[in-house]
N, C-alpha and C. Protein backbone atom coordinates (compact mmCIF):
# COMPACT_ATOMS: atom_id res chain seq x y z
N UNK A 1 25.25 25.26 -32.87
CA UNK A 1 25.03 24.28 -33.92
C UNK A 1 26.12 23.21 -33.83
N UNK A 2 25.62 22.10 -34.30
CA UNK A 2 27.02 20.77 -34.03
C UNK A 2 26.09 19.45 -34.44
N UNK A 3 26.93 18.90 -34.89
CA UNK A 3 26.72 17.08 -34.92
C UNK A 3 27.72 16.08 -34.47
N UNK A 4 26.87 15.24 -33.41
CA UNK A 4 28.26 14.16 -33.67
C UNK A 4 27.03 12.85 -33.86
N UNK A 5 28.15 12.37 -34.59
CA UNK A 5 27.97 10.96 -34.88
C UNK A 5 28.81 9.77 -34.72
N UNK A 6 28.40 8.85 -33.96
CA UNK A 6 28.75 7.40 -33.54
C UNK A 6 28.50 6.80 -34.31
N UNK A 7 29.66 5.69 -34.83
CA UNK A 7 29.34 4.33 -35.69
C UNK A 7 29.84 3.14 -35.19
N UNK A 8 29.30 2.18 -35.22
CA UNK A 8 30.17 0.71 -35.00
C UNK A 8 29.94 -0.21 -35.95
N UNK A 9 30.89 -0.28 -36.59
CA UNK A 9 30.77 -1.65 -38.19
C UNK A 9 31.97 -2.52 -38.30
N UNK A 10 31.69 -3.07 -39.12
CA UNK A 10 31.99 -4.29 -39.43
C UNK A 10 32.07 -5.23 -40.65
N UNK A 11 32.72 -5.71 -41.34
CA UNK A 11 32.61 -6.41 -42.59
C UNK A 11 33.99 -7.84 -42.30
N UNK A 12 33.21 -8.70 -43.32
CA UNK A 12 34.18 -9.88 -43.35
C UNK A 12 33.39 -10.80 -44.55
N UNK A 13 34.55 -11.13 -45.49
CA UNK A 13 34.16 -11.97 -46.20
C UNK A 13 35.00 -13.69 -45.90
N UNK A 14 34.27 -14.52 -46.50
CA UNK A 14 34.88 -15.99 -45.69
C UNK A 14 34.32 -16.66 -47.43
N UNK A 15 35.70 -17.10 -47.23
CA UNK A 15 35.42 -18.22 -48.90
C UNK A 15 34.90 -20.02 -48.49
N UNK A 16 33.90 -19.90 -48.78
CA UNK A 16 33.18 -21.33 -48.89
C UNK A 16 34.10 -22.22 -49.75
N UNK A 17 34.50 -21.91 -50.90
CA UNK A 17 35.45 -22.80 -51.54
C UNK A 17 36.50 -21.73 -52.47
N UNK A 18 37.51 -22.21 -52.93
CA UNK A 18 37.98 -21.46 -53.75
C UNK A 18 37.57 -20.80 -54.43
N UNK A 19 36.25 -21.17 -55.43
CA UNK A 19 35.59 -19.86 -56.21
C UNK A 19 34.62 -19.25 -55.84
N UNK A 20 34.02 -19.51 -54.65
CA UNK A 20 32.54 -18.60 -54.38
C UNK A 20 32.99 -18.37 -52.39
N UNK A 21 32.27 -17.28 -52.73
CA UNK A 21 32.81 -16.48 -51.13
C UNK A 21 31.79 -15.60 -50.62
N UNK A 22 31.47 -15.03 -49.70
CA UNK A 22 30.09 -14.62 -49.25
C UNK A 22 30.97 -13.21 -48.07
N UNK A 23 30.04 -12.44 -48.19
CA UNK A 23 30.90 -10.90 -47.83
C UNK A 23 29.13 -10.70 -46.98
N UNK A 24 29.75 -10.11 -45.47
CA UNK A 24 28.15 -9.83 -44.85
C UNK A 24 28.83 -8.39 -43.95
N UNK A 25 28.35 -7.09 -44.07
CA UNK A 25 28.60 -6.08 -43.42
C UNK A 25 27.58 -5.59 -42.66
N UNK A 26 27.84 -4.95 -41.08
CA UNK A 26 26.88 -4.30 -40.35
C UNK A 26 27.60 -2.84 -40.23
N UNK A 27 26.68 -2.22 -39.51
CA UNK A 27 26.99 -0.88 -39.47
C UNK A 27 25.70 -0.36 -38.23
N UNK A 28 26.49 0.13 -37.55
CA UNK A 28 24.69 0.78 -36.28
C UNK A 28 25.23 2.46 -36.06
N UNK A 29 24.56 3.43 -36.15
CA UNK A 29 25.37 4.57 -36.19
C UNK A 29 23.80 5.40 -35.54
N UNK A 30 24.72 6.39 -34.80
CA UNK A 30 24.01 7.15 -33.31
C UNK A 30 24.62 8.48 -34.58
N UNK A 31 23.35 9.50 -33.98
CA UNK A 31 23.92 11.14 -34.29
C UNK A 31 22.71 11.63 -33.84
N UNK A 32 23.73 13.02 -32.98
CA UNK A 32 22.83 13.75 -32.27
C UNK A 32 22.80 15.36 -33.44
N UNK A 33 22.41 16.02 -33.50
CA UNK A 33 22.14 17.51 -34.13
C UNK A 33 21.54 18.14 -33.40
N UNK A 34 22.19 19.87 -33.37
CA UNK A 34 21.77 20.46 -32.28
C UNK A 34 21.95 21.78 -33.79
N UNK A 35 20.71 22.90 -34.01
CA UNK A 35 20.63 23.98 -34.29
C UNK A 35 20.13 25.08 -33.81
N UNK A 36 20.96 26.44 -33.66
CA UNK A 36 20.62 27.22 -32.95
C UNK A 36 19.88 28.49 -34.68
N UNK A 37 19.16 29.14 -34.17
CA UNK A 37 19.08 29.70 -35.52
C UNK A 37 17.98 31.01 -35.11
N UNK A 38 18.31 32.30 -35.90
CA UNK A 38 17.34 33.81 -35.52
C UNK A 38 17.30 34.11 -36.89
N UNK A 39 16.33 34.71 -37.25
CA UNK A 39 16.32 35.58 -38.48
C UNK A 39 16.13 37.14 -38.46
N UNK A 40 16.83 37.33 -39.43
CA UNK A 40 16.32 39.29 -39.07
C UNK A 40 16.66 39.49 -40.36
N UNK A 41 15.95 40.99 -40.86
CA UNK A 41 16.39 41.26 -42.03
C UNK A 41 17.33 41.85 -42.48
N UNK A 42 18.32 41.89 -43.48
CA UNK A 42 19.56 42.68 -44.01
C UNK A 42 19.05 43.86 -44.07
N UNK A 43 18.28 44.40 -44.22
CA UNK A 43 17.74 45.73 -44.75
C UNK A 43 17.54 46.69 -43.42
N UNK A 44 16.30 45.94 -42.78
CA UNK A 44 15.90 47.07 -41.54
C UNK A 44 16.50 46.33 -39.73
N UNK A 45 17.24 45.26 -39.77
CA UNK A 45 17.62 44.17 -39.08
C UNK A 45 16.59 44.75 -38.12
N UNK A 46 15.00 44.22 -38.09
CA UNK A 46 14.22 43.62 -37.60
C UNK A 46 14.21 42.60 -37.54
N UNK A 47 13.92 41.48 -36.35
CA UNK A 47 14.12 39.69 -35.78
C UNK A 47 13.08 39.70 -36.64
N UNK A 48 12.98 38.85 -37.82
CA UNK A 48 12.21 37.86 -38.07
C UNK A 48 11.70 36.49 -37.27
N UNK A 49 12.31 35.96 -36.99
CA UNK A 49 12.63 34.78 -35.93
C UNK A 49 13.15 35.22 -34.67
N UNK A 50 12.48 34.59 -33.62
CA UNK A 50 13.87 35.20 -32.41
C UNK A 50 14.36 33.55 -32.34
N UNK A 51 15.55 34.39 -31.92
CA UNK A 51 16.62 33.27 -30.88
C UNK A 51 15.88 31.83 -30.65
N UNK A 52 16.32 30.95 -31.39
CA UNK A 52 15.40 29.51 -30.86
C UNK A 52 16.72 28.15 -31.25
N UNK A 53 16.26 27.32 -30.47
CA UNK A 53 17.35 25.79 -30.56
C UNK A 53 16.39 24.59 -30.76
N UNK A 54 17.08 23.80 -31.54
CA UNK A 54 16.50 22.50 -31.76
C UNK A 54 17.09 21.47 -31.72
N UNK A 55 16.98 20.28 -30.40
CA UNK A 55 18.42 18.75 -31.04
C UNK A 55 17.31 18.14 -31.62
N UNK A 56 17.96 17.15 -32.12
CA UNK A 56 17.35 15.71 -31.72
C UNK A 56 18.61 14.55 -32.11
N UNK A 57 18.04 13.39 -32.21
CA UNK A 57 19.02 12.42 -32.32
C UNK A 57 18.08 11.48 -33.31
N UNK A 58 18.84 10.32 -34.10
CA UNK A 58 18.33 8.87 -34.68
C UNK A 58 19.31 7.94 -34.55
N UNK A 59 18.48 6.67 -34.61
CA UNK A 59 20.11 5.61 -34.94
C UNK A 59 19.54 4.76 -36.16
N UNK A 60 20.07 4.28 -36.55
CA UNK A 60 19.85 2.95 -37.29
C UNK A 60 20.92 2.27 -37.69
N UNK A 61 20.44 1.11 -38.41
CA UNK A 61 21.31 0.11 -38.44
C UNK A 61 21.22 -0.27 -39.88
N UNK A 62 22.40 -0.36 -40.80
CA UNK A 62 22.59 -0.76 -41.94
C UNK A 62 23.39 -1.90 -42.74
N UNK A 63 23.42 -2.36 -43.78
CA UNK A 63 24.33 -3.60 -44.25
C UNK A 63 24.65 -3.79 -45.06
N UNK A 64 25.48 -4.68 -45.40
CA UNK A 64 25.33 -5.61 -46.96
C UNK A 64 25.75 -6.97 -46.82
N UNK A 65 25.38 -7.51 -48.11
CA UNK A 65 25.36 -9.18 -47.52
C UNK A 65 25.82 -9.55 -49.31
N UNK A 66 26.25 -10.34 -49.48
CA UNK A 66 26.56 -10.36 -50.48
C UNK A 66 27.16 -12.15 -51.24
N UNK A 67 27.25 -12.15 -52.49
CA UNK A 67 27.52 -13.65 -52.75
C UNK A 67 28.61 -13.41 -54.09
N UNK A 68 29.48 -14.23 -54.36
CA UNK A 68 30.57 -14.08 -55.75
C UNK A 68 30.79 -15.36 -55.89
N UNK A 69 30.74 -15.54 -56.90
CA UNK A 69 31.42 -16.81 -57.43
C UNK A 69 32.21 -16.42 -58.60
N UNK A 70 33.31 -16.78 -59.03
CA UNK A 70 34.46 -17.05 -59.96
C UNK A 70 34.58 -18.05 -60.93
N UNK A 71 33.96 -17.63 -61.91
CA UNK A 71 34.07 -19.41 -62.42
C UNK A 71 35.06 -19.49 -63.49
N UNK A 72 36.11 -18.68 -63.81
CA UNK A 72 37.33 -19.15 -63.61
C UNK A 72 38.71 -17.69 -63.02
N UNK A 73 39.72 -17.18 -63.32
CA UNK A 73 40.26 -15.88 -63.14
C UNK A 73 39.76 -14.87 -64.43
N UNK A 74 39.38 -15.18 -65.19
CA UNK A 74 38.63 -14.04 -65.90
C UNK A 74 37.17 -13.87 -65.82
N UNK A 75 36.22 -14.11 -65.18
CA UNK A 75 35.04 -14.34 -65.19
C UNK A 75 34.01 -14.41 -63.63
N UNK A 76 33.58 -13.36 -63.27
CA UNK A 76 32.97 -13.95 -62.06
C UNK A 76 31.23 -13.43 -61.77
N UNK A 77 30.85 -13.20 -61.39
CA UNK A 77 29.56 -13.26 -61.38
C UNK A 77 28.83 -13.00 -59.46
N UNK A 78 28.13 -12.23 -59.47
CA UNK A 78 27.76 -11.54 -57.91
C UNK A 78 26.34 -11.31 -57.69
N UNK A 79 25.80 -11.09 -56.95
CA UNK A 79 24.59 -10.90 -55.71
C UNK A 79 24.89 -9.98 -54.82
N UNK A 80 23.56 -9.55 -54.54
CA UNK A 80 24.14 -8.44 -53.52
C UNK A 80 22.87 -7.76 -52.37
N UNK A 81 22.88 -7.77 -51.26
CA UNK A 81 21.40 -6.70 -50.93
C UNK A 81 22.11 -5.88 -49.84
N UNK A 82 21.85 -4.67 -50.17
CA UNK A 82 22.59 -3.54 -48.94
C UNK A 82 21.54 -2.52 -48.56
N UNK A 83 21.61 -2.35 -47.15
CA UNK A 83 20.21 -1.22 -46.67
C UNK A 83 21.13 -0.46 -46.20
N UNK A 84 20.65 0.96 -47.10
CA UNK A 84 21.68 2.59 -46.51
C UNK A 84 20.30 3.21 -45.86
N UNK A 85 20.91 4.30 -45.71
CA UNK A 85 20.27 5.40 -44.92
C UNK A 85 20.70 7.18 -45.24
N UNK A 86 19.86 7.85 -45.24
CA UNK A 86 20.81 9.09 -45.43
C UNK A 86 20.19 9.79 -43.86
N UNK A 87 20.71 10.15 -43.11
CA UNK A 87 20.96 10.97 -42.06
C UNK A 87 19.42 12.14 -41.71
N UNK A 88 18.83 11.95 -41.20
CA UNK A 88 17.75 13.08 -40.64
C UNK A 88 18.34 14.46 -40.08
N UNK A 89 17.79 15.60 -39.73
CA UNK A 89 18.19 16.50 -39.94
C UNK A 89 17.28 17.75 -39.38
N UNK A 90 17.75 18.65 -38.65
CA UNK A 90 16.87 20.24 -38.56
C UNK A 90 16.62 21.23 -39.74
N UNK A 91 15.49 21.29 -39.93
CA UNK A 91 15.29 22.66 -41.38
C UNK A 91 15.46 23.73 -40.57
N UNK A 92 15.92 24.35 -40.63
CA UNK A 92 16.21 26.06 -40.07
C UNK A 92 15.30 26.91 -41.40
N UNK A 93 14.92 26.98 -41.84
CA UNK A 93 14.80 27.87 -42.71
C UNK A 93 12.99 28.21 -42.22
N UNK A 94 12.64 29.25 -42.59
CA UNK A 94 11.47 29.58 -41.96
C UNK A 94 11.63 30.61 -41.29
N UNK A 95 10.49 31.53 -41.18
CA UNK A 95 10.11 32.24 -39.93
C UNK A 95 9.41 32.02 -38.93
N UNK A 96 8.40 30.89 -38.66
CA UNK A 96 7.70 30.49 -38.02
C UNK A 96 8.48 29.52 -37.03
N UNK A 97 7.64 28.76 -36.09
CA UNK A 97 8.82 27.79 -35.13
C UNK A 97 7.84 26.35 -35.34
N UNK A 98 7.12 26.46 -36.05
CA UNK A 98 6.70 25.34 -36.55
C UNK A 98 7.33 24.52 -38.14
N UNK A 99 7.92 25.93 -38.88
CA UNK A 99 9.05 25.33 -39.94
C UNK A 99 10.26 24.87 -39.23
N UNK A 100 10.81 25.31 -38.09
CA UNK A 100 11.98 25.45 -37.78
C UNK A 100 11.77 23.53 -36.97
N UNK A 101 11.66 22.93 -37.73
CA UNK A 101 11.59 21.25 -36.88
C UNK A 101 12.73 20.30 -37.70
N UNK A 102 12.65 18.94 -36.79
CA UNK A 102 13.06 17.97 -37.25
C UNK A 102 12.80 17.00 -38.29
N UNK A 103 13.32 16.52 -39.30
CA UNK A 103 12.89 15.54 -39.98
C UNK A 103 13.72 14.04 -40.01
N UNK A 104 13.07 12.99 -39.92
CA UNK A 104 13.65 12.01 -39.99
C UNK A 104 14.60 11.55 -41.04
N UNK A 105 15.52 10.22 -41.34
CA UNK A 105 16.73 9.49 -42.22
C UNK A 105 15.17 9.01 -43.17
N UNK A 106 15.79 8.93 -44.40
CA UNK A 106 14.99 8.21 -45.50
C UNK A 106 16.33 6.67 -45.26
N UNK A 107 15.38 6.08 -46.32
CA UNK A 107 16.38 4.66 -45.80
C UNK A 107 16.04 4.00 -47.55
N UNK A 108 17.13 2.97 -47.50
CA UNK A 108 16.71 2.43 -49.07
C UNK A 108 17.14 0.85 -49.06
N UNK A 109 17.02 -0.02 -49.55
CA UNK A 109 16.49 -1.54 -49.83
C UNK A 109 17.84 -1.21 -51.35
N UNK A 110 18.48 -1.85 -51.33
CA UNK A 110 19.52 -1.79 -52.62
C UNK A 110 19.94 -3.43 -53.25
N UNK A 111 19.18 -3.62 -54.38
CA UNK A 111 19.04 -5.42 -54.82
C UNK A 111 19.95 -5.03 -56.19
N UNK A 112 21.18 -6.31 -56.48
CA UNK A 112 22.21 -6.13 -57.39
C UNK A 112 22.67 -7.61 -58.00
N UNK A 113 22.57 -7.80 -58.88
CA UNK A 113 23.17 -9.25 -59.99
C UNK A 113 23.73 -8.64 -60.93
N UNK A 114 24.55 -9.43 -60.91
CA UNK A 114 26.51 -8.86 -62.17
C UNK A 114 27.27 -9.36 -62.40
N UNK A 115 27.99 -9.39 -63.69
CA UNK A 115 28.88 -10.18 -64.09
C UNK A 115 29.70 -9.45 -64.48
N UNK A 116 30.90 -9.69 -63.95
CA UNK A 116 32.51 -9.03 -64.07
C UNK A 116 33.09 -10.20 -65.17
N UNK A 117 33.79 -9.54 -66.51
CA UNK A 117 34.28 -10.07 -67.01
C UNK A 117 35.94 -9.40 -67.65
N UNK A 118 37.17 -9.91 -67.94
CA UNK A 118 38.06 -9.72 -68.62
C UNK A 118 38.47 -10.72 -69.31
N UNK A 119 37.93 -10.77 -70.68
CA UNK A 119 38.79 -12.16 -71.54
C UNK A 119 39.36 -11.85 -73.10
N UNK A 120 39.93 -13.03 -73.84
CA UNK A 120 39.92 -12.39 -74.56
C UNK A 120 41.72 -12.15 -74.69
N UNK A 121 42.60 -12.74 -73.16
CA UNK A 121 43.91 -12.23 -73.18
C UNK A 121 44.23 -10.68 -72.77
N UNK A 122 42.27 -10.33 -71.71
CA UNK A 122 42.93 -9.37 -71.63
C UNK A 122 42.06 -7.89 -72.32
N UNK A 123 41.95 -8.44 -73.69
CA UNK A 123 41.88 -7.59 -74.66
C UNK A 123 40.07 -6.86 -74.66
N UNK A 124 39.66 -8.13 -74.19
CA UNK A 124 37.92 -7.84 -74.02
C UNK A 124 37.38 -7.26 -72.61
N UNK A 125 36.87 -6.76 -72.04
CA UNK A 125 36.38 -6.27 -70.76
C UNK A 125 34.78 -6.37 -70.81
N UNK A 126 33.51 -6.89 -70.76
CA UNK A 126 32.49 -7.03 -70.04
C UNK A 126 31.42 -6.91 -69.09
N UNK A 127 31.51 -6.03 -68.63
CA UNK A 127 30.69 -5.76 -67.08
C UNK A 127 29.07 -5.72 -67.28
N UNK A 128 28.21 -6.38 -66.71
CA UNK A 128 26.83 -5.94 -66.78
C UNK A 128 25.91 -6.10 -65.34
N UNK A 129 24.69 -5.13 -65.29
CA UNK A 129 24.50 -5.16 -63.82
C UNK A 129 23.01 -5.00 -64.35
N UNK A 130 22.08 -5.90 -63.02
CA UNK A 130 20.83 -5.54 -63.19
C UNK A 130 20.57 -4.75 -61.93
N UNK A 131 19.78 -4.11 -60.89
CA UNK A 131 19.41 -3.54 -60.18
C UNK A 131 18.09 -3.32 -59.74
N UNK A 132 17.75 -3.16 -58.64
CA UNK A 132 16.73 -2.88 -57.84
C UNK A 132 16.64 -1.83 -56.53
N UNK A 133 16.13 -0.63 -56.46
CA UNK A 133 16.28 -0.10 -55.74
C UNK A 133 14.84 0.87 -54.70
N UNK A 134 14.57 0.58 -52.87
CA UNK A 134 13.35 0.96 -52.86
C UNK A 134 13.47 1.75 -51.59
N UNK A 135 13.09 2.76 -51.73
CA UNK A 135 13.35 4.17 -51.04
C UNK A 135 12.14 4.21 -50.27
N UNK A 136 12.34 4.91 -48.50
CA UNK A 136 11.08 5.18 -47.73
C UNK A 136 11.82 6.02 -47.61
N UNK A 137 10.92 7.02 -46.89
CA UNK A 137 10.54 8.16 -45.99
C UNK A 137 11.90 9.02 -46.54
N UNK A 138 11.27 8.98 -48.14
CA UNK A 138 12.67 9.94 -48.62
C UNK A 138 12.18 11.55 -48.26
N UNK A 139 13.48 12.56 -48.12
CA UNK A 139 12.95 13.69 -47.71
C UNK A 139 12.98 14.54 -48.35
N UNK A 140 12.11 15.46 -48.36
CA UNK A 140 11.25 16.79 -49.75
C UNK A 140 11.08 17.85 -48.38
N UNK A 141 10.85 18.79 -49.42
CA UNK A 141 10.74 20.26 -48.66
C UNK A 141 9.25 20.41 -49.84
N UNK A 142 8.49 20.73 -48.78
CA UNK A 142 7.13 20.68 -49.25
C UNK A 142 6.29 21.74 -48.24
N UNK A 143 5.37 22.15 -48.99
CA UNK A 143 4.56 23.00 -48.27
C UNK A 143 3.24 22.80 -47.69
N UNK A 144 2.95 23.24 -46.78
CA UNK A 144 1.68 23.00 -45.96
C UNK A 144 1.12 23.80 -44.85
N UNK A 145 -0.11 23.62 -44.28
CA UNK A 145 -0.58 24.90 -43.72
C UNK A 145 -0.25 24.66 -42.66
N UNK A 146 0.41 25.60 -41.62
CA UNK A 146 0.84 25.48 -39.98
C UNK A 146 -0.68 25.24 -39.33
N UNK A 147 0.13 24.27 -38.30
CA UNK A 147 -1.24 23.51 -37.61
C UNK A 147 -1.81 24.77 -36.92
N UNK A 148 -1.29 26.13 -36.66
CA UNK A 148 -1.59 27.21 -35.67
C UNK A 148 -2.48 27.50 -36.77
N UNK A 149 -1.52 28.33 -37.66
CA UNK A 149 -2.08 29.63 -37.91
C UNK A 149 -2.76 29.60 -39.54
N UNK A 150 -2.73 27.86 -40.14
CA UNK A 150 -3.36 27.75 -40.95
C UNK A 150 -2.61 28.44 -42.22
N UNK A 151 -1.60 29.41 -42.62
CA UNK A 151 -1.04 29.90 -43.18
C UNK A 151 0.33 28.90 -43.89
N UNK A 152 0.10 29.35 -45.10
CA UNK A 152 1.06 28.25 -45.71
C UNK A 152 2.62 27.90 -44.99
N UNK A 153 3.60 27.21 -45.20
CA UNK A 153 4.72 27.16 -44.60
C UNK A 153 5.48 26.40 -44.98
N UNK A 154 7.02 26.39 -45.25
CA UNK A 154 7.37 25.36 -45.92
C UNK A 154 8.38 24.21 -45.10
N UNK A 155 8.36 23.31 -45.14
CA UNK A 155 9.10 22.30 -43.72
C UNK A 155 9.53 21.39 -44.98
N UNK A 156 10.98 20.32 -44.17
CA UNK A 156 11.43 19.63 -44.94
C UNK A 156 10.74 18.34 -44.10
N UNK A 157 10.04 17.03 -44.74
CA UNK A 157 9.27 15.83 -44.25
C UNK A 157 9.96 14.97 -44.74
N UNK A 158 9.57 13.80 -44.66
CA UNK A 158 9.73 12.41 -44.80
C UNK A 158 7.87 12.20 -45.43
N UNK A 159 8.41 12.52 -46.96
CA UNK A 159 6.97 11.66 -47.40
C UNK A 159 6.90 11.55 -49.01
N UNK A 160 8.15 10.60 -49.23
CA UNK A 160 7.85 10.09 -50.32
C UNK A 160 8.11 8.76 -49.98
N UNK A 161 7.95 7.74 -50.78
CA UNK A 161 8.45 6.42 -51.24
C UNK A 161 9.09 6.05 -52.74
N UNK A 162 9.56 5.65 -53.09
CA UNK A 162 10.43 5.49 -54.72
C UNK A 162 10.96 4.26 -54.98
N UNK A 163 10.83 4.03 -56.14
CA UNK A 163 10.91 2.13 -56.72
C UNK A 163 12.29 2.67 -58.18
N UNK A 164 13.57 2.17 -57.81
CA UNK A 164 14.19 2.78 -59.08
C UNK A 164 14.82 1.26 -59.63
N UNK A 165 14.76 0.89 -60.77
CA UNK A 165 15.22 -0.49 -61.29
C UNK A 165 15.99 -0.12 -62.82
N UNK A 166 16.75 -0.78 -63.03
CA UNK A 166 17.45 -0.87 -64.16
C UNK A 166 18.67 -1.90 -64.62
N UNK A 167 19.27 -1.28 -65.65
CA UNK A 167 20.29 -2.17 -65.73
C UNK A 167 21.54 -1.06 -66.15
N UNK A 168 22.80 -1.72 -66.45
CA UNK A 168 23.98 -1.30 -66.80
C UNK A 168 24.99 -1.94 -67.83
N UNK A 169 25.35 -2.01 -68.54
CA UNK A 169 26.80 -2.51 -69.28
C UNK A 169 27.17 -1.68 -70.04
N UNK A 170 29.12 -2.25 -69.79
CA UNK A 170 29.75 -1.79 -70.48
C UNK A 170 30.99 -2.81 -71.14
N UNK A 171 31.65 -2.00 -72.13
CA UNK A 171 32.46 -2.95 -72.93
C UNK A 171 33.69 -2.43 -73.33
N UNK A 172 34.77 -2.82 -73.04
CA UNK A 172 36.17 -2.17 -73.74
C UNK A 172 36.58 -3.16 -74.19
N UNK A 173 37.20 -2.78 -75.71
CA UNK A 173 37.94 -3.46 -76.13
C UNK A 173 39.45 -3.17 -76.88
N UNK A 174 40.34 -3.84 -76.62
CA UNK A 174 41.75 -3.42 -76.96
C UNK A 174 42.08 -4.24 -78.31
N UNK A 175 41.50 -4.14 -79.59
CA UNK A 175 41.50 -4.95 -80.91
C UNK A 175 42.85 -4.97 -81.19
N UNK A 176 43.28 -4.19 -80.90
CA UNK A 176 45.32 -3.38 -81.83
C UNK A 176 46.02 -2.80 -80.94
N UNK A 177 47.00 -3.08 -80.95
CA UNK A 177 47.88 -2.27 -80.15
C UNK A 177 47.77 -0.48 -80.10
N UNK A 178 47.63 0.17 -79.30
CA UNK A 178 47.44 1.33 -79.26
C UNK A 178 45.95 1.82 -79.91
N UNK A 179 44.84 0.65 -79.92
CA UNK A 179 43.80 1.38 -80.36
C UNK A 179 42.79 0.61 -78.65
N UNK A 180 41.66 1.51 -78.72
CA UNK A 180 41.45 0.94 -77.61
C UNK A 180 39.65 1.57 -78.09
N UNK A 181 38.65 0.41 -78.11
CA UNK A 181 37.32 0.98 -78.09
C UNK A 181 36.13 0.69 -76.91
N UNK A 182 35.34 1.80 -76.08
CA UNK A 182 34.56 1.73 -75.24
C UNK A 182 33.05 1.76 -75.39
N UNK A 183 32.29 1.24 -75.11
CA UNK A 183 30.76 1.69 -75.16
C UNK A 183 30.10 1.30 -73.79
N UNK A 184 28.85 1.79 -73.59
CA UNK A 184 28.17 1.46 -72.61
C UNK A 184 26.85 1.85 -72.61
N UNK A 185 25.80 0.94 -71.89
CA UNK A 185 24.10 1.30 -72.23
C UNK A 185 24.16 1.09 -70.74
N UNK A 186 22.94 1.97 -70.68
CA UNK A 186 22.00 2.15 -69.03
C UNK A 186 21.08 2.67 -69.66
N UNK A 187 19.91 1.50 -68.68
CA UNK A 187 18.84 2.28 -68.61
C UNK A 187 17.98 2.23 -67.26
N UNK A 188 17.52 3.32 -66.72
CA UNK A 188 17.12 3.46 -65.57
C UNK A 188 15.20 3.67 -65.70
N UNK A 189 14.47 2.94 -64.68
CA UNK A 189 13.30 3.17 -64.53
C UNK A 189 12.88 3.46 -63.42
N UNK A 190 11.94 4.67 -62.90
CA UNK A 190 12.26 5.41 -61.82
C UNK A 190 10.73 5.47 -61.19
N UNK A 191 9.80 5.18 -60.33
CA UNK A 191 8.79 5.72 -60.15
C UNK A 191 8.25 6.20 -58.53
C-alpha cells in the first residue's frame, strides 16, 4: 500500500493601483495509489478475499483567481473563483474483486463576494460573504448489483452532483472598554 503525490503551484498577486490588486493561483498535482488488500475471518481465519493489488493514478489541475479593492484602510471588498478537487482513491472494502476498484477526484467550482470591514476606531468589525458552490463527480459508497454475479455489492463511485449557495456575517463590537459583543448569521442552501 502507498501514495505519492506530485504538485507544481504557484500564486502571485500584482497591484493594479494602490487600492485594487488581483491574486491568480495554479496548482497541477500527479498521485499514484497502490493497495494491496486479503480478507479472512477473525473467527475461523478462512480467506474471504485472496491476496489481490490495485494502482491507479489521476492528475488535475486547480486555482484561484481573485479581485480586492480597498476603498480606504478600514474597508475593502473581494471576488473570488477557485476550482479544488478532493483526491480519487481504492475502496478495499468488499469481498468480491469487483468492490475492490478505483474511484475517481470529485472536483468543485467555488464563487465568493465580501466585504471586510474594521471601523468605528477600531471598535466595529463587519465581515459579510455571499457564496456559490458546484460539486461533480462527488464520491458516495453506494450499492449495486455486480456486473458478474448480479448479487448486491457495495463500491465507492463518483455519482453525485451538488449546488451549495449561501451567505455569511458577522459583527464584533468593542462599545466599552473591557466589554466586547459578537453575533453572526449563516445561512446555507444545499441541493
Amino acid at each position: 500500500s502507498g501514495v505519492k503525490n506530485y504538485a507544481v503551484f504557484g500564486q502571485g498577486t500584482f497591484a493594479i493601483t494602490e487600492n485594487l490588486s488581483l491574486t491568480a493561483g495554479l496548482r497541477y498535482t500527479y498521485e499514484e495509489k497502490e493497495l494491496s488488500r486479503e480478507l479472512s475471518s477473525a473467527v475461523t481465519g478462512n480467506v474471504l478475499a485472496p491476496l489481490e493489488a490495485r494502482s491507479d493514478d489521476w492528475d488535475a489541475v486547480s486555482g484561484r483567481a481573485g479581485i480586492e479593492y480597498r476603498w480606504n484602510t478600514d474597508v475593502m471588498t473581494y471576488a473570488s473563483v477557485a476550482r479544488g478537487f478532493k483526491s480519487g482513491g481504492i475502496f478495499g472494502q468488499g469481498a468480491t474483486s469487483n468492490e475492490f476498484r478505483s474511484f475517481d477526484p470529485e472536483f468543485i467550482w467555488s464563487y465568493e463576494v465580501g466585504l471586510r470591514s474594521d471601523i468605528l476606531d477600531h471598535r466595529l468589525r463587519f465581515n459579510a460573504s455571499l457564496f456559490y458552490s458546484d460539486y461533480t463527480d462527488i464520491q458516495f459508497q453506494v450499492i449495486r448489483p455486480d456486473p458478474e454475479t448480479l448479487a448486491l455489492i457495495s463500491i465507492m463511485d463518483n455519482v453525485a452532483k451538488a449546488k451549495v449557495k449561501g451567505f455569511e456575517m458577522d459583527v464584533v463590537a468593542a462599545p466599552a472598554p473591557g466589554l466586547t459583543l459578537s453575533a453572526g448569521l449563516g445561512y446555507t442552501d444545499a441541493e
